[in-house]
PDB file of N, CA and C in Angstrom:
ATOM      1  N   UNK A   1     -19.185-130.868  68.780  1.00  0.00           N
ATOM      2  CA  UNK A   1     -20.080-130.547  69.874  1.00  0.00           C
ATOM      3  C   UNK A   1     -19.245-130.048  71.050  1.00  0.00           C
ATOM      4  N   UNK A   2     -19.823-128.672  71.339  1.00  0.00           N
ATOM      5  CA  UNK A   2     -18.782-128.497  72.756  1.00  0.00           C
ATOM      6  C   UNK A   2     -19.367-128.907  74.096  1.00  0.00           C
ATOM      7  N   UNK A   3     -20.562-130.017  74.176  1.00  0.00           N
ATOM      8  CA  UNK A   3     -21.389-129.538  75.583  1.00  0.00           C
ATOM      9  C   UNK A   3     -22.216-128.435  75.906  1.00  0.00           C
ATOM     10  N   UNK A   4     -22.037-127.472  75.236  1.00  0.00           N
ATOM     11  CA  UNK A   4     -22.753-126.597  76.232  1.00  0.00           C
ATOM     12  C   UNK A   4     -24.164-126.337  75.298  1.00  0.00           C
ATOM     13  N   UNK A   5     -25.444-126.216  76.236  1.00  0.00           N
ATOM     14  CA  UNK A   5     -26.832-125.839  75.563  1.00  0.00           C
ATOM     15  C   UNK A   5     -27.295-124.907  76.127  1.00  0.00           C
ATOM     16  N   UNK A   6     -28.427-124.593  75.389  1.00  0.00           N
ATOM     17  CA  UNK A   6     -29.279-123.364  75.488  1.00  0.00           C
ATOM     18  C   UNK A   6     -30.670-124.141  76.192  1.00  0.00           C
ATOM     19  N   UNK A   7     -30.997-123.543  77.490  1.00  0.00           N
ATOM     20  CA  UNK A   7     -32.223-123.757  78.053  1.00  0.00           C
ATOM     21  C   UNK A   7     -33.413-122.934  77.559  1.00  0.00           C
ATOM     22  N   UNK A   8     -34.517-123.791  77.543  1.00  0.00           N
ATOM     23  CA  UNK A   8     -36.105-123.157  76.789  1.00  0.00           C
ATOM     24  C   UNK A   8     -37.051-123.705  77.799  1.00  0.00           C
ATOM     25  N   UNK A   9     -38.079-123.123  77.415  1.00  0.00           N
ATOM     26  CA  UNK A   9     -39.012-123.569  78.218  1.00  0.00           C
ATOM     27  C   UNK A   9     -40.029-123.556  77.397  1.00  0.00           C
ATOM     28  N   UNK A  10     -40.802-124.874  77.395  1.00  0.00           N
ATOM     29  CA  UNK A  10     -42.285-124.799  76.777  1.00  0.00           C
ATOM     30  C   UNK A  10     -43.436-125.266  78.129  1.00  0.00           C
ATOM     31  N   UNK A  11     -44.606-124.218  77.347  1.00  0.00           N
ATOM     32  CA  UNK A  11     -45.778-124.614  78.062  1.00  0.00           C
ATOM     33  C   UNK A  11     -46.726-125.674  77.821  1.00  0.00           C
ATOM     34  N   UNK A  12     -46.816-126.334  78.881  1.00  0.00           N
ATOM     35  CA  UNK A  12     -47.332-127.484  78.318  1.00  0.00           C
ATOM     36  C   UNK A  12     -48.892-127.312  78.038  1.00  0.00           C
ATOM     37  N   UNK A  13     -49.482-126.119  78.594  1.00  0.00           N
ATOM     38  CA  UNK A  13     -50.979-125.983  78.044  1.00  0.00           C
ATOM     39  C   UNK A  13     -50.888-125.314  76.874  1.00  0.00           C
ATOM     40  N   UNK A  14     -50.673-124.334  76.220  1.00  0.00           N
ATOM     41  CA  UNK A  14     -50.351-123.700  74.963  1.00  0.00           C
ATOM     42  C   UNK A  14     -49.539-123.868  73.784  1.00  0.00           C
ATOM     43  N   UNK A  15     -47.873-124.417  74.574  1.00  0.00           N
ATOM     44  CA  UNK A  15     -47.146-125.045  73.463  1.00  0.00           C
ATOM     45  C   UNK A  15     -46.450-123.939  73.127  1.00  0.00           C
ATOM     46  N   UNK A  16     -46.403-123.047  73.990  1.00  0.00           N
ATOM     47  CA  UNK A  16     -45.351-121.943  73.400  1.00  0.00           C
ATOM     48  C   UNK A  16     -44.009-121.997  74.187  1.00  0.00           C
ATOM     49  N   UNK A  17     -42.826-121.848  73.309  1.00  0.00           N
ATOM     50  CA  UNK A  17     -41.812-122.111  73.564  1.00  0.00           C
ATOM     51  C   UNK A  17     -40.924-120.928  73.953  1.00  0.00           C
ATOM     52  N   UNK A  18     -40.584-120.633  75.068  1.00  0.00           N
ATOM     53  CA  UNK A  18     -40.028-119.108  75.243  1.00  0.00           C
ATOM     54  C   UNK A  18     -38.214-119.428  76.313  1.00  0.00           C
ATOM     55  N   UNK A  19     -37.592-118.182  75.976  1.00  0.00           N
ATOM     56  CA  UNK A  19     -36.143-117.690  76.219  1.00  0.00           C
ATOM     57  C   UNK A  19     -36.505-116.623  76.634  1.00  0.00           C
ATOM     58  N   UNK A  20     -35.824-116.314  78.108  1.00  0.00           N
ATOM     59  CA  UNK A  20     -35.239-116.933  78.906  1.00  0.00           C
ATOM     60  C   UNK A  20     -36.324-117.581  79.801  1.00  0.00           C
ATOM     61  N   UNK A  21     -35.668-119.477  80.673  1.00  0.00           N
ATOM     62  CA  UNK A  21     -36.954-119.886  80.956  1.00  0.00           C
ATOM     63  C   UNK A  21     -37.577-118.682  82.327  1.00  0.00           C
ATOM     64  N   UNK A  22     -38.795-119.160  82.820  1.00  0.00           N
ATOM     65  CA  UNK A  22     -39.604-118.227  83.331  1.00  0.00           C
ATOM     66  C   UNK A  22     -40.906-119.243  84.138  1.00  0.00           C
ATOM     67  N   UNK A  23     -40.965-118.798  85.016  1.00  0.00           N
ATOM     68  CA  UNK A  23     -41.998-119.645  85.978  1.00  0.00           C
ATOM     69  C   UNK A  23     -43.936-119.355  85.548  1.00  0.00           C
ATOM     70  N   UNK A  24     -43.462-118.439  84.393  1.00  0.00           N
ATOM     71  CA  UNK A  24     -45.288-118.047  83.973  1.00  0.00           C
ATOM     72  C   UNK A  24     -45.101-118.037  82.557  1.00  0.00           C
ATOM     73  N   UNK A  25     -45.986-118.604  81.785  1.00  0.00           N
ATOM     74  CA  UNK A  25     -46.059-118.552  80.513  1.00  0.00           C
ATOM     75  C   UNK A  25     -46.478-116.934  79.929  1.00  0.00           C
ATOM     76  N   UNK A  26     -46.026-116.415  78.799  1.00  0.00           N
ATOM     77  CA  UNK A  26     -46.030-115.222  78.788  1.00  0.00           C
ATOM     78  C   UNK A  26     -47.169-114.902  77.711  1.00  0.00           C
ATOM     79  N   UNK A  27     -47.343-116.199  77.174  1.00  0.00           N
ATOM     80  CA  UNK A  27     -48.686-116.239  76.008  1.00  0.00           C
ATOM     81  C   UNK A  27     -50.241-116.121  76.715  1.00  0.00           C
ATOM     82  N   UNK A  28     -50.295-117.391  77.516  1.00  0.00           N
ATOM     83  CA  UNK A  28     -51.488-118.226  78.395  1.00  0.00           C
ATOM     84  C   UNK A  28     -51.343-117.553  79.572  1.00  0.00           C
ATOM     85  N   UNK A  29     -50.455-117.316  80.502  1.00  0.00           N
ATOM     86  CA  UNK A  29     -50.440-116.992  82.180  1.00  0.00           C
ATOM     87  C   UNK A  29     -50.323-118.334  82.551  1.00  0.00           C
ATOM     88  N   UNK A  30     -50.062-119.583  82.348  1.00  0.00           N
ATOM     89  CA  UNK A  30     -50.040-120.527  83.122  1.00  0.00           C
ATOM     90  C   UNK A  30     -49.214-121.052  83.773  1.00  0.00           C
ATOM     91  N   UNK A  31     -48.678-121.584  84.547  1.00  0.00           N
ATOM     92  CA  UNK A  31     -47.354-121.582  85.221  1.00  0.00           C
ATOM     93  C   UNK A  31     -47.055-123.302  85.114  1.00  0.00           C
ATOM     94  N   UNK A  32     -47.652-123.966  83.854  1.00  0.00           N
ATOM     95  CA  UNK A  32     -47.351-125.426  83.741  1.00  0.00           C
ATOM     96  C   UNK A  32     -46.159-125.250  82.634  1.00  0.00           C
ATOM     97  N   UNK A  33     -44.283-124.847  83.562  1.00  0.00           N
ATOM     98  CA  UNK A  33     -44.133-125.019  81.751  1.00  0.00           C
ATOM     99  C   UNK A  33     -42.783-126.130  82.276  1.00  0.00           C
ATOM    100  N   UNK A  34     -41.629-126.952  81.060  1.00  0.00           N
ATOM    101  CA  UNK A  34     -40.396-127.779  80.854  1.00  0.00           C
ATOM    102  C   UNK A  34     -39.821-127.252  80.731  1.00  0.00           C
ATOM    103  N   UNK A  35     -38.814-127.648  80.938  1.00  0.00           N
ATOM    104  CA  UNK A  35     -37.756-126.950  80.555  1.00  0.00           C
ATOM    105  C   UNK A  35     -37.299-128.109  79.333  1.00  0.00           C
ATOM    106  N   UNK A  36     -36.544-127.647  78.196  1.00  0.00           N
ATOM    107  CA  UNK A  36     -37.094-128.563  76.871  1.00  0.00           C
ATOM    108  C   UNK A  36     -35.131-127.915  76.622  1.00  0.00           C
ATOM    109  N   UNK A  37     -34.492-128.686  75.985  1.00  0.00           N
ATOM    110  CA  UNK A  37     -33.169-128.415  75.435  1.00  0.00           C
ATOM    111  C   UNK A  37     -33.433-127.080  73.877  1.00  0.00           C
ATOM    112  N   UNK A  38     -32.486-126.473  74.125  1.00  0.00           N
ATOM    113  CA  UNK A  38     -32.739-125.731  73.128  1.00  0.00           C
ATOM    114  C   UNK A  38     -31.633-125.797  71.691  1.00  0.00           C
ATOM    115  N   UNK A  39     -30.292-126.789  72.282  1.00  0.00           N
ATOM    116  CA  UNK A  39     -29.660-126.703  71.130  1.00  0.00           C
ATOM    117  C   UNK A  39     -28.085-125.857  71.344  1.00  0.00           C
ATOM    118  N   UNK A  40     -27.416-126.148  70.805  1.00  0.00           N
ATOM    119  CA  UNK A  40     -26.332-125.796  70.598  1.00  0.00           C
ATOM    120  C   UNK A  40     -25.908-124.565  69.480  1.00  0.00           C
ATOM    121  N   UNK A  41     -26.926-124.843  68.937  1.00  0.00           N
ATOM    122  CA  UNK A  41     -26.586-124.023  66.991  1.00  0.00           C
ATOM    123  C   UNK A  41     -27.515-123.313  66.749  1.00  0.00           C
ATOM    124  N   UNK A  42     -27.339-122.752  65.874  1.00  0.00           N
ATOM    125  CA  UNK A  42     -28.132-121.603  65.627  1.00  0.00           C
ATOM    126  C   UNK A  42     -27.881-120.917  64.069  1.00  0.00           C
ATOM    127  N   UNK A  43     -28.680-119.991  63.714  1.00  0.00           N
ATOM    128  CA  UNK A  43     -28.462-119.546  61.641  1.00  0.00           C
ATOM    129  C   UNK A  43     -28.062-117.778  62.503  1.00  0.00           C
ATOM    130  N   UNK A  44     -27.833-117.388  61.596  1.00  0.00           N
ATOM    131  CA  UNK A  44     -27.434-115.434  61.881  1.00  0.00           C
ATOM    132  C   UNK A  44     -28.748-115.273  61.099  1.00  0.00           C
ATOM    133  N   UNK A  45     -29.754-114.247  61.825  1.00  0.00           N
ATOM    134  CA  UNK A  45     -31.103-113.873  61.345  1.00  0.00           C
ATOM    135  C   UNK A  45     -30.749-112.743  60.489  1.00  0.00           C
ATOM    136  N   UNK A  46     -29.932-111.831  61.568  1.00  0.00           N
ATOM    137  CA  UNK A  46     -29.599-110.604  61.087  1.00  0.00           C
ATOM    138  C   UNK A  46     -28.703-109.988  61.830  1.00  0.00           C
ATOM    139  N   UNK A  47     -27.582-109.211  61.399  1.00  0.00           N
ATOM    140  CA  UNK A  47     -26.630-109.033  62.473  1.00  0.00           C
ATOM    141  C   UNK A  47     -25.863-107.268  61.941  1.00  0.00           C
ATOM    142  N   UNK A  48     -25.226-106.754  62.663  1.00  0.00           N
ATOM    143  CA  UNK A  48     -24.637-105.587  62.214  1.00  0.00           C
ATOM    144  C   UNK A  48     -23.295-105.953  63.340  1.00  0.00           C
ATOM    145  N   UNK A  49     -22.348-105.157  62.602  1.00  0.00           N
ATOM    146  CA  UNK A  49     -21.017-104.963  62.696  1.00  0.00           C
ATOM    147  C   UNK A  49     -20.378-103.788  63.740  1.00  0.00           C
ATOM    148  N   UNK A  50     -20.025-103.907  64.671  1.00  0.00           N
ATOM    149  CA  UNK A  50     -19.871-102.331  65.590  1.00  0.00           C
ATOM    150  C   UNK A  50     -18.482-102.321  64.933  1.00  0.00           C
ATOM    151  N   UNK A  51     -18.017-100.905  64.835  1.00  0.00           N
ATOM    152  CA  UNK A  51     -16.992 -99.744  64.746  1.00  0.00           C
ATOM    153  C   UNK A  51     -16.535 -99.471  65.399  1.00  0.00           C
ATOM    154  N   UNK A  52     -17.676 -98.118  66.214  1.00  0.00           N
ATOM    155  CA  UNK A  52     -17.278 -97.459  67.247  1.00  0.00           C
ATOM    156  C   UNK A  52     -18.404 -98.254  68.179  1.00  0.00           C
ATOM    157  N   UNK A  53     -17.637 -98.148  69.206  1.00  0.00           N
ATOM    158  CA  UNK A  53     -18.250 -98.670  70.305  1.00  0.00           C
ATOM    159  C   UNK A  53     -17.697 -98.053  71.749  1.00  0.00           C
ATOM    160  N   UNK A  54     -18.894 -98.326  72.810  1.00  0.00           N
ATOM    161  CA  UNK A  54     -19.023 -97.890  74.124  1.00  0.00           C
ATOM    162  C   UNK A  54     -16.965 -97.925  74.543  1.00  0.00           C
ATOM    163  N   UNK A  55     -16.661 -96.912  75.522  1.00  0.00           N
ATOM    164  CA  UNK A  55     -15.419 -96.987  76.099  1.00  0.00           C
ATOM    165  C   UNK A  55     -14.993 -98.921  76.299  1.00  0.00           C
ATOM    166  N   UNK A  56     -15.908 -99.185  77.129  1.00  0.00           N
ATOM    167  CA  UNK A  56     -15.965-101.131  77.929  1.00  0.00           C
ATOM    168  C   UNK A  56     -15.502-101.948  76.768  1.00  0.00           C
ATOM    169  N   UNK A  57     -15.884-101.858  75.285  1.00  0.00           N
ATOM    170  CA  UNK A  57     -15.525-102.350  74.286  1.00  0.00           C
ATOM    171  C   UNK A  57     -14.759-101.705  72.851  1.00  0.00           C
ATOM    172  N   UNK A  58     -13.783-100.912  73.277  1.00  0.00           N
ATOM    173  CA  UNK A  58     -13.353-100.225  72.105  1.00  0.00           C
ATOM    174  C   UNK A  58     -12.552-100.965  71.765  1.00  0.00           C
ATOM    175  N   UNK A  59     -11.747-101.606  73.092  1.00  0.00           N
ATOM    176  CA  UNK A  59     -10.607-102.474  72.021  1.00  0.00           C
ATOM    177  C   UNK A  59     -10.636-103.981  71.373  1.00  0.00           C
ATOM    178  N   UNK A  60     -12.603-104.382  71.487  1.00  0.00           N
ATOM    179  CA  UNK A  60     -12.793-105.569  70.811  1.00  0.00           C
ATOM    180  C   UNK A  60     -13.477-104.995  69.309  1.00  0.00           C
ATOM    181  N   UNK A  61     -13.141-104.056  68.532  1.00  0.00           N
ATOM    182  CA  UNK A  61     -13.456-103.433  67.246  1.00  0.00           C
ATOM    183  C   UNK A  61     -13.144-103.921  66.116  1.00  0.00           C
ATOM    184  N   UNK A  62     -13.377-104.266  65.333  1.00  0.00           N
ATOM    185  CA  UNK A  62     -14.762-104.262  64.928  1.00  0.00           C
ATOM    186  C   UNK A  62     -15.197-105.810  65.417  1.00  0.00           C
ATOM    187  N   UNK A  63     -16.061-105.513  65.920  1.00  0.00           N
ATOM    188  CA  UNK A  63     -17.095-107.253  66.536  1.00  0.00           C
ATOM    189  C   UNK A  63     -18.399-107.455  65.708  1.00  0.00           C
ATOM    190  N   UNK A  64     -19.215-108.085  65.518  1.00  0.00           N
ATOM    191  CA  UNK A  64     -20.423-108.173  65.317  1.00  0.00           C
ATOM    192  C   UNK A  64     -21.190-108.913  66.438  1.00  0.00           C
ATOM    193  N   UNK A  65     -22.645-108.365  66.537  1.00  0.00           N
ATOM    194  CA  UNK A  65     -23.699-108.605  67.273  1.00  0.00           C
ATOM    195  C   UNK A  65     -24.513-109.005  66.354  1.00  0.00           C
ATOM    196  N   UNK A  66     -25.480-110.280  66.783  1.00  0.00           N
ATOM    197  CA  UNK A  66     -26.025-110.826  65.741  1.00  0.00           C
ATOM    198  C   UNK A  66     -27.831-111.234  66.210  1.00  0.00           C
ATOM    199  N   UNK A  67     -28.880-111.203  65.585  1.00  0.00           N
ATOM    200  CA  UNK A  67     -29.637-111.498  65.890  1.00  0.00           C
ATOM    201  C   UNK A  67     -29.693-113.425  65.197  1.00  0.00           C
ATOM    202  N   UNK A  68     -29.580-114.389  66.512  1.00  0.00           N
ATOM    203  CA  UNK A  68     -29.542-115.751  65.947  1.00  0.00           C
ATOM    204  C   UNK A  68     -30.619-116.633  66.213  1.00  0.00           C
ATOM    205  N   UNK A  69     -31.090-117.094  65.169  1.00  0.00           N
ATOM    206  CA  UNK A  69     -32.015-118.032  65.012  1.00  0.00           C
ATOM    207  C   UNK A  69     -31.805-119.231  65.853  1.00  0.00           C
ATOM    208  N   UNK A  70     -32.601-119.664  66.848  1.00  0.00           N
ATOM    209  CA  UNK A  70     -32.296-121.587  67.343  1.00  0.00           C
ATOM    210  C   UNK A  70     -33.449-122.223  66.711  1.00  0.00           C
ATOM    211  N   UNK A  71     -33.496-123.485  67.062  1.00  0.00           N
ATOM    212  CA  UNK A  71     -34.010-124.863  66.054  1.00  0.00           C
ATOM    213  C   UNK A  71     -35.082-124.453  66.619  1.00  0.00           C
ATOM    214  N   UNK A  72     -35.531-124.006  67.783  1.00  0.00           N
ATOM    215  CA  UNK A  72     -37.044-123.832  68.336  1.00  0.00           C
ATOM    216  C   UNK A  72     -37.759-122.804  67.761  1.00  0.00           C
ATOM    217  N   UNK A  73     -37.069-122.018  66.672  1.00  0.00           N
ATOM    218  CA  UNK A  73     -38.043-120.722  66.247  1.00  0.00           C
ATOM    219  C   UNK A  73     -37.093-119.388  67.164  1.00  0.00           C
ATOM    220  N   UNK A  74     -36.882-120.024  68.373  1.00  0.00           N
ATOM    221  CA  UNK A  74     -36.535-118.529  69.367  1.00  0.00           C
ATOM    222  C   UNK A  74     -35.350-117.627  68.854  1.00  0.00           C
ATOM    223  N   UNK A  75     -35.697-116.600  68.703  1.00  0.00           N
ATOM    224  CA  UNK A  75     -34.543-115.857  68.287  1.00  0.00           C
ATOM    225  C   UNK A  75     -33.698-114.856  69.660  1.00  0.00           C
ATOM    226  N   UNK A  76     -32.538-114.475  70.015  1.00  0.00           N
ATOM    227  CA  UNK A  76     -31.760-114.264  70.507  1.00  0.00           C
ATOM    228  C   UNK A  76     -30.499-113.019  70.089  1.00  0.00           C
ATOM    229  N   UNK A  77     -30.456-112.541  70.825  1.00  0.00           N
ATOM    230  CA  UNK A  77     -28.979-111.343  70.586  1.00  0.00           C
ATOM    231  C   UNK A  77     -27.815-112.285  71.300  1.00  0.00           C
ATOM    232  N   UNK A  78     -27.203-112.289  70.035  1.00  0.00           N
ATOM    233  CA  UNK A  78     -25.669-112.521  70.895  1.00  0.00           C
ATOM    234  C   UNK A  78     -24.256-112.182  69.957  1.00  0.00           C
ATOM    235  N   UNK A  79     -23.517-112.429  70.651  1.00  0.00           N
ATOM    236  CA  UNK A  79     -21.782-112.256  70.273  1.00  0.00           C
ATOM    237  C   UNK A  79     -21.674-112.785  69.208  1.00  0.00           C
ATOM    238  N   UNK A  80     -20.985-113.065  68.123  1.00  0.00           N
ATOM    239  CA  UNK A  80     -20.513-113.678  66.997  1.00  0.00           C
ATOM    240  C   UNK A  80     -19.372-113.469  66.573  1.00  0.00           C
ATOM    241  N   UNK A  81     -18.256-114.672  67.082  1.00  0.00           N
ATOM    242  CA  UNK A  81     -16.456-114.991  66.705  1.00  0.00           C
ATOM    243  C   UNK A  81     -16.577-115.134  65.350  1.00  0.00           C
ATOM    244  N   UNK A  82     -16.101-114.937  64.227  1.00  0.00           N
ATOM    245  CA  UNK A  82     -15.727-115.765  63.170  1.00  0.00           C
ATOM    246  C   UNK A  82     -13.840-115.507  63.071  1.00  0.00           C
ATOM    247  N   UNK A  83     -13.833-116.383  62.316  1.00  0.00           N
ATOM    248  CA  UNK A  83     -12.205-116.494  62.116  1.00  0.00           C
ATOM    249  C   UNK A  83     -11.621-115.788  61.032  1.00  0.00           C
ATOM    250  N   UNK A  84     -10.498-115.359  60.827  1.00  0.00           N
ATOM    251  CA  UNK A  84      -9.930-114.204  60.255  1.00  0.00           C
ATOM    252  C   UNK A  84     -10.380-114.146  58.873  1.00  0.00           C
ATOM    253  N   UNK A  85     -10.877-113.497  58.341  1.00  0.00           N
ATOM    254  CA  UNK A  85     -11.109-113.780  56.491  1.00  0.00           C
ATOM    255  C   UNK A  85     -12.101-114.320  56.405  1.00  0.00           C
ATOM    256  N   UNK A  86     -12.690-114.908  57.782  1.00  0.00           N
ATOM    257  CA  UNK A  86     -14.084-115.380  57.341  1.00  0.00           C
ATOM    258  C   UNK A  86     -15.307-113.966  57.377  1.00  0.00           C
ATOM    259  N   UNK A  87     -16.604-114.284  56.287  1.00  0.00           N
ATOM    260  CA  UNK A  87     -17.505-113.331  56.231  1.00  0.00           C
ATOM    261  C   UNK A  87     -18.898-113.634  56.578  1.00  0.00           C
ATOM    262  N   UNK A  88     -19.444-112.690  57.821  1.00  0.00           N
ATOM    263  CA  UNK A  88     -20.828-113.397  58.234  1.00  0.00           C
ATOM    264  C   UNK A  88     -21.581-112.758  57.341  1.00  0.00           C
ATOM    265  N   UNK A  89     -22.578-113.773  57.182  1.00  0.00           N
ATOM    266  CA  UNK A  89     -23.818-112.869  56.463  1.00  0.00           C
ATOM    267  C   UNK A  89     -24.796-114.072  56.955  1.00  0.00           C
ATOM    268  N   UNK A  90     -25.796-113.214  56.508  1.00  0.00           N
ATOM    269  CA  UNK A  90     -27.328-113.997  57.091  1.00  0.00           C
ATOM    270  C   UNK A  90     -27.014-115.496  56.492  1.00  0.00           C
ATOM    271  N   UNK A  91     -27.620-116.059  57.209  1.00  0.00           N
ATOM    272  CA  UNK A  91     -27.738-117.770  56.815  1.00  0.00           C
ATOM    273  C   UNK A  91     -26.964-118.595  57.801  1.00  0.00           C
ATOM    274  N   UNK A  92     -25.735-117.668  57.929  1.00  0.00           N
ATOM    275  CA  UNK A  92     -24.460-118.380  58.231  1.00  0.00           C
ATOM    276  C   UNK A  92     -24.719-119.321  59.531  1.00  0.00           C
ATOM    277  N   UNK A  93     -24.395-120.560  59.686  1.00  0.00           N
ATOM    278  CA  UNK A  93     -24.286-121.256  60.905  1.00  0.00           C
ATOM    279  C   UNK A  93     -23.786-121.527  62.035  1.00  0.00           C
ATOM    280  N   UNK A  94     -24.044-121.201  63.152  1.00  0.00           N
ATOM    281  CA  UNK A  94     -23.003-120.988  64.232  1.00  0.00           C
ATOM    282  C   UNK A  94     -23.891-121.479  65.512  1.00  0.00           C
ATOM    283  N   UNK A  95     -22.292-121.930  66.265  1.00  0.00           N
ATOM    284  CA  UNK A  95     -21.863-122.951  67.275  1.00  0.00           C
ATOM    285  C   UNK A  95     -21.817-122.123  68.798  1.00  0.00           C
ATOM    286  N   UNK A  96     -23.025-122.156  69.601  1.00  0.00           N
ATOM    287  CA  UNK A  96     -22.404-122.114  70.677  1.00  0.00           C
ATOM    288  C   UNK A  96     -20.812-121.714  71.572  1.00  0.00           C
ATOM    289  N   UNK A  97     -20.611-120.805  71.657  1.00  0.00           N
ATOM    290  CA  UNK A  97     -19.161-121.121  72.437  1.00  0.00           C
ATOM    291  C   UNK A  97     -19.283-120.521  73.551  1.00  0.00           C
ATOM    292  N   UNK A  98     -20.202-119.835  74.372  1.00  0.00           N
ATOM    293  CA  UNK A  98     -19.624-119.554  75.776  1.00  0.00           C
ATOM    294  C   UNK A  98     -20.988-119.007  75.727  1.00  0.00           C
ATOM    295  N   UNK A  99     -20.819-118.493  77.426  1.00  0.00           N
ATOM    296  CA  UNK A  99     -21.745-117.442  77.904  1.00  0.00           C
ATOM    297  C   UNK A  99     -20.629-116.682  79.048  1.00  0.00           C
ATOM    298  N   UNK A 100     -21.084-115.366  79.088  1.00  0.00           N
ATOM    299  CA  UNK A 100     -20.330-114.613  79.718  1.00  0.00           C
ATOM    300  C   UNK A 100     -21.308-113.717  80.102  1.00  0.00           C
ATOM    301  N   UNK A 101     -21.765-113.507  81.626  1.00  0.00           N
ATOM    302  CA  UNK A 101     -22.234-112.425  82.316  1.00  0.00           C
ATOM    303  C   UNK A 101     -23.805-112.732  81.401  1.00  0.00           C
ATOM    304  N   UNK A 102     -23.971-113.956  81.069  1.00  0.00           N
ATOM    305  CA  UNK A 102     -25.202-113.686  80.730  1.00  0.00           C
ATOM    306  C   UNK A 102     -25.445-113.103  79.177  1.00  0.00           C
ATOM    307  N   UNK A 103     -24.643-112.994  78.581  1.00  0.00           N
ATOM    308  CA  UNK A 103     -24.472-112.776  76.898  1.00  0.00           C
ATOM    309  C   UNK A 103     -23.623-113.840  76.287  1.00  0.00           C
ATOM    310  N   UNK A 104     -24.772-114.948  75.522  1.00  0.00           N
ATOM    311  CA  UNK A 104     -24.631-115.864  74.619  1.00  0.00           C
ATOM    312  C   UNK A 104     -23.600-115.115  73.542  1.00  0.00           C
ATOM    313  N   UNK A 105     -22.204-116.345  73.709  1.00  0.00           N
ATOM    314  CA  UNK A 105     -21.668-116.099  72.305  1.00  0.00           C
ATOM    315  C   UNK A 105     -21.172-117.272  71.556  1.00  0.00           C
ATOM    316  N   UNK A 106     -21.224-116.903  70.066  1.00  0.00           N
ATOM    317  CA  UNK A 106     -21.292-118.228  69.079  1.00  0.00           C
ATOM    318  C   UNK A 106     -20.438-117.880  68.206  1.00  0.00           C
ATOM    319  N   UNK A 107     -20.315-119.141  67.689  1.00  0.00           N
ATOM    320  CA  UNK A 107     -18.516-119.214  66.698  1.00  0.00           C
ATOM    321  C   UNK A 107     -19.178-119.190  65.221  1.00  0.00           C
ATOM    322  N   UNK A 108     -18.938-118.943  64.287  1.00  0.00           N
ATOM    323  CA  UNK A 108     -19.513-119.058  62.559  1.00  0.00           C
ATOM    324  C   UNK A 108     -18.339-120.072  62.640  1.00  0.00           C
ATOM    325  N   UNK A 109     -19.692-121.245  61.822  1.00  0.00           N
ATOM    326  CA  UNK A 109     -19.309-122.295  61.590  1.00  0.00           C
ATOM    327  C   UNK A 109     -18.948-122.787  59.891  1.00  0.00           C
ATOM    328  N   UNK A 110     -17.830-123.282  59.626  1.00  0.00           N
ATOM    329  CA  UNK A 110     -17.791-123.124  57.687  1.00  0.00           C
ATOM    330  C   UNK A 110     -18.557-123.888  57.505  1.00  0.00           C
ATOM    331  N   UNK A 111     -19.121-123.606  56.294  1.00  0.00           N
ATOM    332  CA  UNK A 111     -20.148-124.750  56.057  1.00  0.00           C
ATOM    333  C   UNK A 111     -19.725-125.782  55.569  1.00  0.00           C
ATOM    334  N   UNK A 112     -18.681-126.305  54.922  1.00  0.00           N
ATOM    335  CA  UNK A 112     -17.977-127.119  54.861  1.00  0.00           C
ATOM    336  C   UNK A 112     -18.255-128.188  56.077  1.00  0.00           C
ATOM    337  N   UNK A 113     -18.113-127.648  57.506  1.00  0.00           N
ATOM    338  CA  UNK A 113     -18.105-128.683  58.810  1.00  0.00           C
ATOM    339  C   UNK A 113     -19.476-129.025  59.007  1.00  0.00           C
ATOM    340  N   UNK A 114     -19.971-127.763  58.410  1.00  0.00           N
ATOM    341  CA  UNK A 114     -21.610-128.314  58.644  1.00  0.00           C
ATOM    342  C   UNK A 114     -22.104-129.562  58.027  1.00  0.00           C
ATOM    343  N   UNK A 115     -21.878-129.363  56.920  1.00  0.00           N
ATOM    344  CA  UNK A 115     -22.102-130.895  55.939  1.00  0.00           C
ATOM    345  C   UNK A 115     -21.459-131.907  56.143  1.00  0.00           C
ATOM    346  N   UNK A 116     -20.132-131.681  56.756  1.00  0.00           N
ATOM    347  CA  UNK A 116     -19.567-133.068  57.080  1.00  0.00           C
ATOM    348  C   UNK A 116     -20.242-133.754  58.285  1.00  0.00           C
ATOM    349  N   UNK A 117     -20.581-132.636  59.286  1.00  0.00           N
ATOM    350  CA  UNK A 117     -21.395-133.337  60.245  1.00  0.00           C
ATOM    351  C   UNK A 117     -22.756-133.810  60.368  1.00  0.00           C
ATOM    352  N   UNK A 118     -22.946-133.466  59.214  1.00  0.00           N
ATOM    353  CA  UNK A 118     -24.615-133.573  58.932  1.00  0.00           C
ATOM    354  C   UNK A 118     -24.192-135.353  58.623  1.00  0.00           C
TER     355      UNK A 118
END
């Protein structure tokens, strides 16, 4: 566990659970909502691999951007580290590790650690 979580917000008249939180429900219009923990972890929904990329990021090549699943249903764009030789593909489990400028990024986790921590 590194500490760090993902904030959500649910409405408490509807029950819909939305990222990023927000002072109006975006389902109902109601402005009754929690702020509810969202979790640390997350699955890779779907993700692609950049190449070429913008001048700002040429020399972090090849990276992947990932569309990631959290425990609430909410899905999310963010960064995705894995470690040398490791291979993401959908399913894969991953850890929280930072936020920067407002772009969530997460570590692929082996599954190996997953089960041990389970």
């Amino acid at each position: 566990m590194n500490g760090m979580e993902i904030t959500l917000v649910r409405c408490k008249t509807c029950g819909m659970v939305q990222m990023p939180p927000r002072w109006v429900c975006s389902s109902c219009g109601e402005e009754d909502l929690a702020q509810i923990p969202g979790g640390e972890s997350g699955t890779v929904y779907s993700f692609t691999t950049i190449h070429v990329a913008p001048a700002r990021f040429r020399e972090q090549v090849p990276y992947h951007v990932a569309l990631v699943e959290l425990p609430h249903g909410i899905k999310v764009t963010a960064r995705v580290e894995c470690e040398a030789g490791q291979e993401l593909k959908i399913g894969t489990p991953l850890s929280l590790s930072g936020v920067d400028q407002g772009c969530l990024w997460f570590k692929a986790v082996e599954p190996e650690r997953t089960k041990a921590g389970a």
